[in-house]
PDB file of N, CA and C in Angstrom:
ATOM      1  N   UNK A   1       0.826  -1.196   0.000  1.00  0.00           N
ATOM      2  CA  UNK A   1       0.000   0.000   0.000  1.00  0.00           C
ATOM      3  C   UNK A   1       0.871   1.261   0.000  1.00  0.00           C
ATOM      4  N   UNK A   2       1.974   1.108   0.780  1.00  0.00           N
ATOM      5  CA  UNK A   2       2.432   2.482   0.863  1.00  0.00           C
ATOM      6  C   UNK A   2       3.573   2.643  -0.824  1.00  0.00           C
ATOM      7  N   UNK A   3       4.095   1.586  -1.324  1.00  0.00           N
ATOM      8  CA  UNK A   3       4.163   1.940  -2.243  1.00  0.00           C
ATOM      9  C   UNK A   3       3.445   2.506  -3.385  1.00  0.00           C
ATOM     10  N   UNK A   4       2.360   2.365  -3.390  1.00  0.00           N
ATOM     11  CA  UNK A   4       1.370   2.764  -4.277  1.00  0.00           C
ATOM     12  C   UNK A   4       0.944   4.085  -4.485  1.00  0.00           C
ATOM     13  N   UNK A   5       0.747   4.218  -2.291  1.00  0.00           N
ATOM     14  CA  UNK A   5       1.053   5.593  -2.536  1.00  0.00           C
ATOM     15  C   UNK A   5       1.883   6.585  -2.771  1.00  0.00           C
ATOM     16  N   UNK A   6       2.973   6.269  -2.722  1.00  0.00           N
ATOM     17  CA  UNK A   6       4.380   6.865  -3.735  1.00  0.00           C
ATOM     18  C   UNK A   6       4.108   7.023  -4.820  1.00  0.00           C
ATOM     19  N   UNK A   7       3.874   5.783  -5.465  1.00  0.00           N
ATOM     20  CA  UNK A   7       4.185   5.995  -6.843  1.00  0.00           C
ATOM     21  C   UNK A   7       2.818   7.104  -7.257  1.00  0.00           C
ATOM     22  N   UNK A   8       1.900   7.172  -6.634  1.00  0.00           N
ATOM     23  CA  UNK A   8       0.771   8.235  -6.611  1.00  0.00           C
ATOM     24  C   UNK A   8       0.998   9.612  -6.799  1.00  0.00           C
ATOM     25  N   UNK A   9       1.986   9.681  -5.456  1.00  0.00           N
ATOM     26  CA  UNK A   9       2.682  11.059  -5.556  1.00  0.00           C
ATOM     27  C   UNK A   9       3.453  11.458  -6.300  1.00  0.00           C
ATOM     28  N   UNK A  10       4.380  10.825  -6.319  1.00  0.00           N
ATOM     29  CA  UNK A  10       5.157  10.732  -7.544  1.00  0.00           C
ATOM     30  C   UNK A  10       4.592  11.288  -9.110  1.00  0.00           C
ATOM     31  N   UNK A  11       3.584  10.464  -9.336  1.00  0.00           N
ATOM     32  CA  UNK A  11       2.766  10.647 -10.751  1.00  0.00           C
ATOM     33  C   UNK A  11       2.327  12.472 -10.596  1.00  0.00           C
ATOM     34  N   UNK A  12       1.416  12.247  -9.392  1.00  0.00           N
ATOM     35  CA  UNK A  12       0.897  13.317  -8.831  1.00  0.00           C
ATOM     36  C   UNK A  12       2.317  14.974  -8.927  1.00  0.00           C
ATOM     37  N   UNK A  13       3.377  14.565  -8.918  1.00  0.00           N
ATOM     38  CA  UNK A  13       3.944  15.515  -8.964  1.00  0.00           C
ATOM     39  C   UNK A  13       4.812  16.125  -9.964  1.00  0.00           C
ATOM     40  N   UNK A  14       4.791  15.018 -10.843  1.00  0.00           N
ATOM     41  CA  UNK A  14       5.679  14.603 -12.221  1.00  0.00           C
ATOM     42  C   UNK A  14       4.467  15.287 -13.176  1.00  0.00           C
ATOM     43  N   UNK A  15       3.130  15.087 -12.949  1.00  0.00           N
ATOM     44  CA  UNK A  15       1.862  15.804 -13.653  1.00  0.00           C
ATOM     45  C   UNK A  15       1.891  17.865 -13.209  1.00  0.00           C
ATOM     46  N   UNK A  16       1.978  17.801 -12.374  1.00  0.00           N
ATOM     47  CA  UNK A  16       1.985  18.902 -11.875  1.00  0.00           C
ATOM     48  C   UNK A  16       3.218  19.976 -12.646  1.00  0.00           C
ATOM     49  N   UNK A  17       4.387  19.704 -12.403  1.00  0.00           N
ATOM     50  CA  UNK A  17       5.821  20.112 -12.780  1.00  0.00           C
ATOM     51  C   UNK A  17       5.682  20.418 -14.480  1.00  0.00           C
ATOM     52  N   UNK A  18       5.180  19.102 -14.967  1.00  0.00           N
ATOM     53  CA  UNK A  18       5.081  19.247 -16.649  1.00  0.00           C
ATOM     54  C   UNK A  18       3.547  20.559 -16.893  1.00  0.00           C
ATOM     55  N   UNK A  19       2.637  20.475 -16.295  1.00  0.00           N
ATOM     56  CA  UNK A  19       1.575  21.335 -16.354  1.00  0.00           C
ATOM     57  C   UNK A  19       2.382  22.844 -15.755  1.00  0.00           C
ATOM     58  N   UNK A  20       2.975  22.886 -15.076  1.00  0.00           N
ATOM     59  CA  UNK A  20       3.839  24.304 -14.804  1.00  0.00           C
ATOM     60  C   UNK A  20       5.082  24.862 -15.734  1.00  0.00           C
ATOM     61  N   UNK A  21       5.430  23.710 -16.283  1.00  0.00           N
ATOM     62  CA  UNK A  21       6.540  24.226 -17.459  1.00  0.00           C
ATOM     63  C   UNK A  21       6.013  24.318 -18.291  1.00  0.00           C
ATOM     64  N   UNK A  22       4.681  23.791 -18.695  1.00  0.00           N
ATOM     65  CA  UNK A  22       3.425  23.892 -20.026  1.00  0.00           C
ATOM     66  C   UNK A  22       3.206  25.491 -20.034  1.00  0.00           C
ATOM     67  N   UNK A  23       2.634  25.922 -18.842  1.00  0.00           N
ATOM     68  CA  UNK A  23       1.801  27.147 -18.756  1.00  0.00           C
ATOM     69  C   UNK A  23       2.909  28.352 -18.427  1.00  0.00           C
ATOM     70  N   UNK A  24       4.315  27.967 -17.629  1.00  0.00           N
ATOM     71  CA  UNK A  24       5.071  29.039 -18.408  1.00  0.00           C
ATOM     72  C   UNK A  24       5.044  29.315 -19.553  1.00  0.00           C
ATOM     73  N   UNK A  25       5.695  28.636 -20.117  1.00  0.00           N
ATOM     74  CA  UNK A  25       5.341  28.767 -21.773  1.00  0.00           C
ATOM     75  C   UNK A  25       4.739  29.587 -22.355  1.00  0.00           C
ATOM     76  N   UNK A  26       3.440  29.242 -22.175  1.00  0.00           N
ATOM     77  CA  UNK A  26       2.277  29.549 -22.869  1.00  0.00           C
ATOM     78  C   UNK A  26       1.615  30.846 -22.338  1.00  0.00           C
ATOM     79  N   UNK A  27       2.112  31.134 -20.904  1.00  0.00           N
ATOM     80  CA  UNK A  27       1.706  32.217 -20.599  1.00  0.00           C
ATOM     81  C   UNK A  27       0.696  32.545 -19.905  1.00  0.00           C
ATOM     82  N   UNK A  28       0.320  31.287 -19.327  1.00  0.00           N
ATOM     83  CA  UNK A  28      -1.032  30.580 -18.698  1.00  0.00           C
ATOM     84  C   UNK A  28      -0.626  30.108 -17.063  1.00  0.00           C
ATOM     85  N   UNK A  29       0.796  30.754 -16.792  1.00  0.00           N
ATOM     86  CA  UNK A  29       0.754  30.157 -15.439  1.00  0.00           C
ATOM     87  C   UNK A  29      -0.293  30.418 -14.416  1.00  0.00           C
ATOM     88  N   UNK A  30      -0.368  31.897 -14.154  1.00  0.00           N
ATOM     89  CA  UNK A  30      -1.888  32.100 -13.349  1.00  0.00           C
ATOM     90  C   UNK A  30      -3.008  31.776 -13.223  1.00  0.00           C
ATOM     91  N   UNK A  31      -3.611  30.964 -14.664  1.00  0.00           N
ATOM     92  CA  UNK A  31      -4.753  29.700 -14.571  1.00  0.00           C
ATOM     93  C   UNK A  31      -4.133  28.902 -14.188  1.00  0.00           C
ATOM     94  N   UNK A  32      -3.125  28.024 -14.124  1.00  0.00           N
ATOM     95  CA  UNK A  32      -2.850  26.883 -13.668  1.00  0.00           C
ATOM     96  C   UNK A  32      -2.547  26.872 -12.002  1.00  0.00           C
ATOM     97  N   UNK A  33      -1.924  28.490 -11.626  1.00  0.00           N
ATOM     98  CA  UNK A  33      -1.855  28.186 -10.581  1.00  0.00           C
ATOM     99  C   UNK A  33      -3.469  28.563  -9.325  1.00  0.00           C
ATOM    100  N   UNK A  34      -4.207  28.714 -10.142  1.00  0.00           N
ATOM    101  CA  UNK A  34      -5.383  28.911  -9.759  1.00  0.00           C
ATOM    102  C   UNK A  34      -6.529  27.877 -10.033  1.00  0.00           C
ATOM    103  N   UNK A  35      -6.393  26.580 -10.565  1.00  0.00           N
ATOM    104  CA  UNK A  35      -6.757  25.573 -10.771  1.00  0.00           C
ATOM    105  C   UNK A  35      -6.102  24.697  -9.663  1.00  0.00           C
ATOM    106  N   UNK A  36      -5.080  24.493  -9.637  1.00  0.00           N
ATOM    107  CA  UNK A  36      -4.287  23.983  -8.430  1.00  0.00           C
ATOM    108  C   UNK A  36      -4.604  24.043  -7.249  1.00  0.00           C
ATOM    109  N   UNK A  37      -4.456  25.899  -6.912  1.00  0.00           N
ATOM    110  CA  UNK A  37      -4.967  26.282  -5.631  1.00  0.00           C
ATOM    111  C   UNK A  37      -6.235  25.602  -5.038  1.00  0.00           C
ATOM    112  N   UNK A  38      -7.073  25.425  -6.314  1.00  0.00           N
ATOM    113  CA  UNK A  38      -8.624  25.241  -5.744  1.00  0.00           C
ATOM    114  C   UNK A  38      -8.541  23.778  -5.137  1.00  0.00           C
ATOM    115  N   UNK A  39      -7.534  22.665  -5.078  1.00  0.00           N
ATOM    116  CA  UNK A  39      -7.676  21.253  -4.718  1.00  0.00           C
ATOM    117  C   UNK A  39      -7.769  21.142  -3.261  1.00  0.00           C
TER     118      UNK A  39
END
């Protein structure tokens, strides 16, 4: 179990990181970081 939940977080944070280097980019960080916020 507790591996699972690693690898959860893990995913969970590896998703996050790529969605923040996305929306630099693009110029969209402030929606993303306001989508985030709301969890």
């Amino acid at each position: 179990a507790i591996r699972l939940f690693t690898m959860h977080n893990l995913m969970f944070y590896l998703k996050l990181m790529a969605d923040i280097r996305r929306a630099i980019s693009s110029g969209t960080f402030t929606d993303i970081l306001q989508s985030y916020a709301a969890l």
